[in-house]
Protein backbone atom coordinates (compact mmCIF):
# COMPACT_ATOMS: atom_id res chain seq x y z
CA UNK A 1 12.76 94.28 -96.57
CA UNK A 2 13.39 95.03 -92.95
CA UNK A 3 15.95 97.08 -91.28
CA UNK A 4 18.15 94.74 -89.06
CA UNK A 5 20.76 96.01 -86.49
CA UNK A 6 21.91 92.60 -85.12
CA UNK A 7 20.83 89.52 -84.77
CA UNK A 8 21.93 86.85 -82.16
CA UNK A 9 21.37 84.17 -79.64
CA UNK A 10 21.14 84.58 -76.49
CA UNK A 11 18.66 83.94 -73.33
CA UNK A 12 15.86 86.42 -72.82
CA UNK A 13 16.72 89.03 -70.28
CA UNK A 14 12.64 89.39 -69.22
CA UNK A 15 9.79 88.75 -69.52
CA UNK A 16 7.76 85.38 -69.09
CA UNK A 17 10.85 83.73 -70.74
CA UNK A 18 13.47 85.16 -68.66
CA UNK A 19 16.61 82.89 -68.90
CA UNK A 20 15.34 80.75 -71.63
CA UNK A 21 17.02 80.72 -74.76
CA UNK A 22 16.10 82.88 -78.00
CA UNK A 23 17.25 83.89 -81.19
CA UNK A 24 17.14 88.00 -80.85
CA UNK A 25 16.77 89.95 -84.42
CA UNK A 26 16.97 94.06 -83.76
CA UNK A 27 15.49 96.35 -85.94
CA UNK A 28 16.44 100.17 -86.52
CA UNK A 29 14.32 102.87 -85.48
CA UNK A 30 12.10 104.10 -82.96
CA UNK A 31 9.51 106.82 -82.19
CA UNK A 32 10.69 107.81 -78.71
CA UNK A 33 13.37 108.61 -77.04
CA UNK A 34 13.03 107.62 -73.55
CA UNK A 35 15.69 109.13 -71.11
CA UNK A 36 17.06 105.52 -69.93
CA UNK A 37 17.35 103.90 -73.23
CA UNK A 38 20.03 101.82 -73.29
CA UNK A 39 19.76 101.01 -77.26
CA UNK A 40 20.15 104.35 -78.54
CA UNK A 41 22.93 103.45 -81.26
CA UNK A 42 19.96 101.70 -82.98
CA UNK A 43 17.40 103.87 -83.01
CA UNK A 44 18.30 106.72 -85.51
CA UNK A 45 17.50 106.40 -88.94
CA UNK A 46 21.05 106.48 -89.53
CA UNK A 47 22.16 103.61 -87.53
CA UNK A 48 24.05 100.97 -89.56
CA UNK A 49 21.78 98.01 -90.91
CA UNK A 50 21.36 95.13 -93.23
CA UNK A 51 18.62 95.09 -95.47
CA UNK A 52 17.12 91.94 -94.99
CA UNK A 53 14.05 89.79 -96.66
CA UNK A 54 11.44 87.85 -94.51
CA UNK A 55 13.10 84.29 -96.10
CA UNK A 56 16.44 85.18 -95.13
CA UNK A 57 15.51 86.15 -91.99
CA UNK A 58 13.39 82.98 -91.22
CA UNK A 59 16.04 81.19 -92.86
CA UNK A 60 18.99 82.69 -89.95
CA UNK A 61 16.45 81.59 -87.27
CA UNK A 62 16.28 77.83 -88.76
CA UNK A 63 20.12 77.79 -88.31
CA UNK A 64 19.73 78.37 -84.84
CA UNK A 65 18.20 75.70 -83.86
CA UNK A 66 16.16 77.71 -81.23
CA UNK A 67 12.24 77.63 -81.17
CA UNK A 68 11.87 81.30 -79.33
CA UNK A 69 12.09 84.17 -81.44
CA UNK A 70 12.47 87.98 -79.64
CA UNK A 71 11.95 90.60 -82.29
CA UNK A 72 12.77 93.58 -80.67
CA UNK A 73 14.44 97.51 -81.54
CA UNK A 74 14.20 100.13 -81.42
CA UNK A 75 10.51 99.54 -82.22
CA UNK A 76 9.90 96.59 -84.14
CA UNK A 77 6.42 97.19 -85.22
CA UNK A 78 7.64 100.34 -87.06
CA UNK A 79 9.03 97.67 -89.73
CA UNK A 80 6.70 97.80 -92.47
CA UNK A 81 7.00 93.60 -93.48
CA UNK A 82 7.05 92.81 -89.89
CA UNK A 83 3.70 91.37 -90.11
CA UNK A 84 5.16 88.84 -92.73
CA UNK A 85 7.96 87.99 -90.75
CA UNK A 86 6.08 87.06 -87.90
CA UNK A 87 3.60 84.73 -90.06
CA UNK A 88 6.45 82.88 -91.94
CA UNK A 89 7.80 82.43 -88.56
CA UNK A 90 4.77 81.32 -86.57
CA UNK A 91 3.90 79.04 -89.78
CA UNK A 92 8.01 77.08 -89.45
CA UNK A 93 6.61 76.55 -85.59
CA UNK A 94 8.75 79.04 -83.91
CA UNK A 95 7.00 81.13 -80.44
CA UNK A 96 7.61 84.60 -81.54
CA UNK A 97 7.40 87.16 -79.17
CA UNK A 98 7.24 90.96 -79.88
CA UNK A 99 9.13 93.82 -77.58
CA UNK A 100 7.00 96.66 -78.46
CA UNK A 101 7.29 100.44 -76.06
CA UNK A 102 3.89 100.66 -75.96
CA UNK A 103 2.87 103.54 -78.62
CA UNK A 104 1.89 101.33 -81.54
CA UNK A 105 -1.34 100.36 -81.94
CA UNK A 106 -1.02 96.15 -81.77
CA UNK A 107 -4.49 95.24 -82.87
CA UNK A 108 -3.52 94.54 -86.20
CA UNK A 109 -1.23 92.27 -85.45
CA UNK A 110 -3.48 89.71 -82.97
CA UNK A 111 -6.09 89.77 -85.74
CA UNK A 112 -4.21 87.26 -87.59
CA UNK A 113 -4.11 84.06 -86.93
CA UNK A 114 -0.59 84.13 -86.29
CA UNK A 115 -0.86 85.69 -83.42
CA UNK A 116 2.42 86.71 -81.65
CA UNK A 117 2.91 87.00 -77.71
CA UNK A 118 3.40 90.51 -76.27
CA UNK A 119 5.99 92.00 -74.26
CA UNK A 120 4.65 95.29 -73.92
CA UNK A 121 5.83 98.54 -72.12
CA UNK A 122 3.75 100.94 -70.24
CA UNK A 123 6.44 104.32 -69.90
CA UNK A 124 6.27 105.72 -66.82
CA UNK A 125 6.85 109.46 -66.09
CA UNK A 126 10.26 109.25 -65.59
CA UNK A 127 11.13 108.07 -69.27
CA UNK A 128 9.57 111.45 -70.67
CA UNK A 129 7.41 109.62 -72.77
CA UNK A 130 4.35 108.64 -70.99
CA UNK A 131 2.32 110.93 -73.33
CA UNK A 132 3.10 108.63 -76.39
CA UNK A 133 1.59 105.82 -74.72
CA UNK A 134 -1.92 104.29 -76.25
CA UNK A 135 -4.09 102.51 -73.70
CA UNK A 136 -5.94 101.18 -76.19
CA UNK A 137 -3.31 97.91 -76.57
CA UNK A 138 -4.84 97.35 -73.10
CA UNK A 139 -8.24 95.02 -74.66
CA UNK A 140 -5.74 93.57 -76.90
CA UNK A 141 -3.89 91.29 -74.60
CA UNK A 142 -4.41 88.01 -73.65
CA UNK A 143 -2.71 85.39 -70.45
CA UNK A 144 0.18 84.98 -72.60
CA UNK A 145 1.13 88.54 -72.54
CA UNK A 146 2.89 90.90 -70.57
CA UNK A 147 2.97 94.36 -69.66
CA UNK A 148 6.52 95.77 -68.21
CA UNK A 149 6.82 98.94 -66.01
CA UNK A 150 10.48 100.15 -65.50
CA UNK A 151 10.61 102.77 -62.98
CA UNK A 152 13.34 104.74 -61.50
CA UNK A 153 11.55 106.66 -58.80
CA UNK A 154 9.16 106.07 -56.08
CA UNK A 155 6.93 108.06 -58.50
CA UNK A 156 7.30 105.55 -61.24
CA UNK A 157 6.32 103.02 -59.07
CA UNK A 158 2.47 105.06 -57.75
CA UNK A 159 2.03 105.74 -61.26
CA UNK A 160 2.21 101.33 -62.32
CA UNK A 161 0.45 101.00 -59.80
CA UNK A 162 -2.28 103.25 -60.67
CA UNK A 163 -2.45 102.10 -64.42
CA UNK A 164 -2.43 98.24 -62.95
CA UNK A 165 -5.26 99.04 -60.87
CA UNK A 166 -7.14 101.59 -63.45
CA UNK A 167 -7.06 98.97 -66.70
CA UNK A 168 -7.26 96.18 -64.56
CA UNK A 169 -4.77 94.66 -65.71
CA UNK A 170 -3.49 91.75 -62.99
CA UNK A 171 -7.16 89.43 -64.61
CA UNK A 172 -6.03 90.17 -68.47
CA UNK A 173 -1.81 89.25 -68.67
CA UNK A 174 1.49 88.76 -66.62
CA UNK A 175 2.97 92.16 -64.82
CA UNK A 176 6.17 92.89 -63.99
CA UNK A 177 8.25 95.87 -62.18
CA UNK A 178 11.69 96.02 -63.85
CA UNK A 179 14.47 99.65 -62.26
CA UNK A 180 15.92 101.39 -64.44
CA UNK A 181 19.54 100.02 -64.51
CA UNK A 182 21.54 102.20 -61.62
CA UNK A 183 18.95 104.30 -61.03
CA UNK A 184 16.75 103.07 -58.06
CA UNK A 185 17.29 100.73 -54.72
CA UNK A 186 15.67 97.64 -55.88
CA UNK A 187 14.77 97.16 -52.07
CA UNK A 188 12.80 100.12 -52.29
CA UNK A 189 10.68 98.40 -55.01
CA UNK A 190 10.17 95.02 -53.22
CA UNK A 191 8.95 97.29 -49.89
CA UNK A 192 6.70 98.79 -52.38
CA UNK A 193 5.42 95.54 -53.87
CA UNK A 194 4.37 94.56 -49.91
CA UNK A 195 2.91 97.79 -48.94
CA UNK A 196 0.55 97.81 -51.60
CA UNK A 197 0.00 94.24 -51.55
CA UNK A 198 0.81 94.09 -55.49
CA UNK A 199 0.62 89.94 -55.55
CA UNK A 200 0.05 89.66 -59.16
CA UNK A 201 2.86 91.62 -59.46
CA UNK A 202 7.10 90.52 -60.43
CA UNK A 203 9.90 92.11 -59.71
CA UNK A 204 12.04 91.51 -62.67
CA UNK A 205 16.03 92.38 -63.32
CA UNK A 206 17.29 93.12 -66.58
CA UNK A 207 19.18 89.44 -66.00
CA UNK A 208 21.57 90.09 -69.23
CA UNK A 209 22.75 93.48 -67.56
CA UNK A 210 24.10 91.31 -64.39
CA UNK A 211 25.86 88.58 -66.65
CA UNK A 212 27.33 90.88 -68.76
CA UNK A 213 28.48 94.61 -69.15
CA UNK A 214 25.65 96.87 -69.52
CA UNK A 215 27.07 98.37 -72.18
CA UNK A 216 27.44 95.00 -74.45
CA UNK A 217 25.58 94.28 -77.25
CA UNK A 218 24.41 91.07 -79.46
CA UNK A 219 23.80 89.69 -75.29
């Protein structure tokens, strides 16, 4: 059984697949609390949410008639029968892609041969929980993956740039620079980009935060 806050179509917001469209399934809980969150309703272990099996949840995607899956939270890895849900998924044909904060270990999950693509956070001072974060997912990734910085201070942005350059991580997956929403010029982070000559580098907007209200979920 897994923990499911929503579940929706939409078009993915970032990432590789920015603006493609993708069946979304949320999942309660977390283990951080990072100061910009913006899904904090669905974090706590109290948050409303349907119990759901594996089947039925394969079954919802099927309806869709989408072939991207986005499992994302909260913290989706938390879910203890996630890595059944993403074989049943990857065995119907479906491109699954994982939104994980960057504290779980993910080597268990590229093992398999259902391997899922990575969307994967690296939390930068200003979140408050940098100290969470295990560098170890670093040898795990592959082309297909991604690792996402979202800053919200000129510090933010030294500090990507130093864990770019120290894991070398512009020869192993894509990168991309995302502000936190409100909270930085994203000017300032372009001018950035060209001083440091950070080419294997995109800037990335949260794209679902422009078309709709911040605030608005199951988008």
């Amino acid at each position: 059984m897994l923990a499911v806050t929503e579940k929706f179509v939409s078009i993915n917001g970032e990432g590789a697949h920015a603006g493609e469209l993708a069946a979304f399934i949320r999942f309660r809980g977390c283990n951080l609390q990072c100061s910009y969150c913006d899904t904090r309703w669905s974090n706590c272990r109290t948050a409303r949410a349907d119990m759901m099996r594996v089947q039925q949840l394969t079954e919802w995607v099927s309806h869709t008639g989408v072939r991207n899956v986005t499992l994302t939270g909260g913290e989706p890895l938390l879910q203890e029968d996630i890595g059944s849900l993403i074989q049943s998924l990857m065995q119907g044909g479906y491109r699954v892609e994982i939104e994980t904060n960057g504290s779980v270990p993910v080597a268990p999950f590229i093992r398999s041969a259902y391997r899922p693509v990575l969307t994967m956070d690296y939390k930068l001072p200003g979140s408050g929980m940098e100290s969470h974060m295990c560098t170890e997912n670093f040898a795990c990734l592959g082309e297909h993956d991604t690792v996402k910085f979202v800053a919200g201070s000129y510090e933010d942005l030294l500090r990507a740039k130093e864990i770019i350059d120290q894991f070398a991580l512009a020869q192993k997956c894509h990168l991309y620079l995302s502000p936190v929403f409100g909270k930085i010029d994203t000017a300032e982070m372009v001018e950035f980009m060209i001083r440091y000559q950070m080419k294997d580098v995109r800037l990335q907007l949260q794209m679902h935060k422009y078309i709709w209200d911040p605030q608005k979920r199951g988008v």
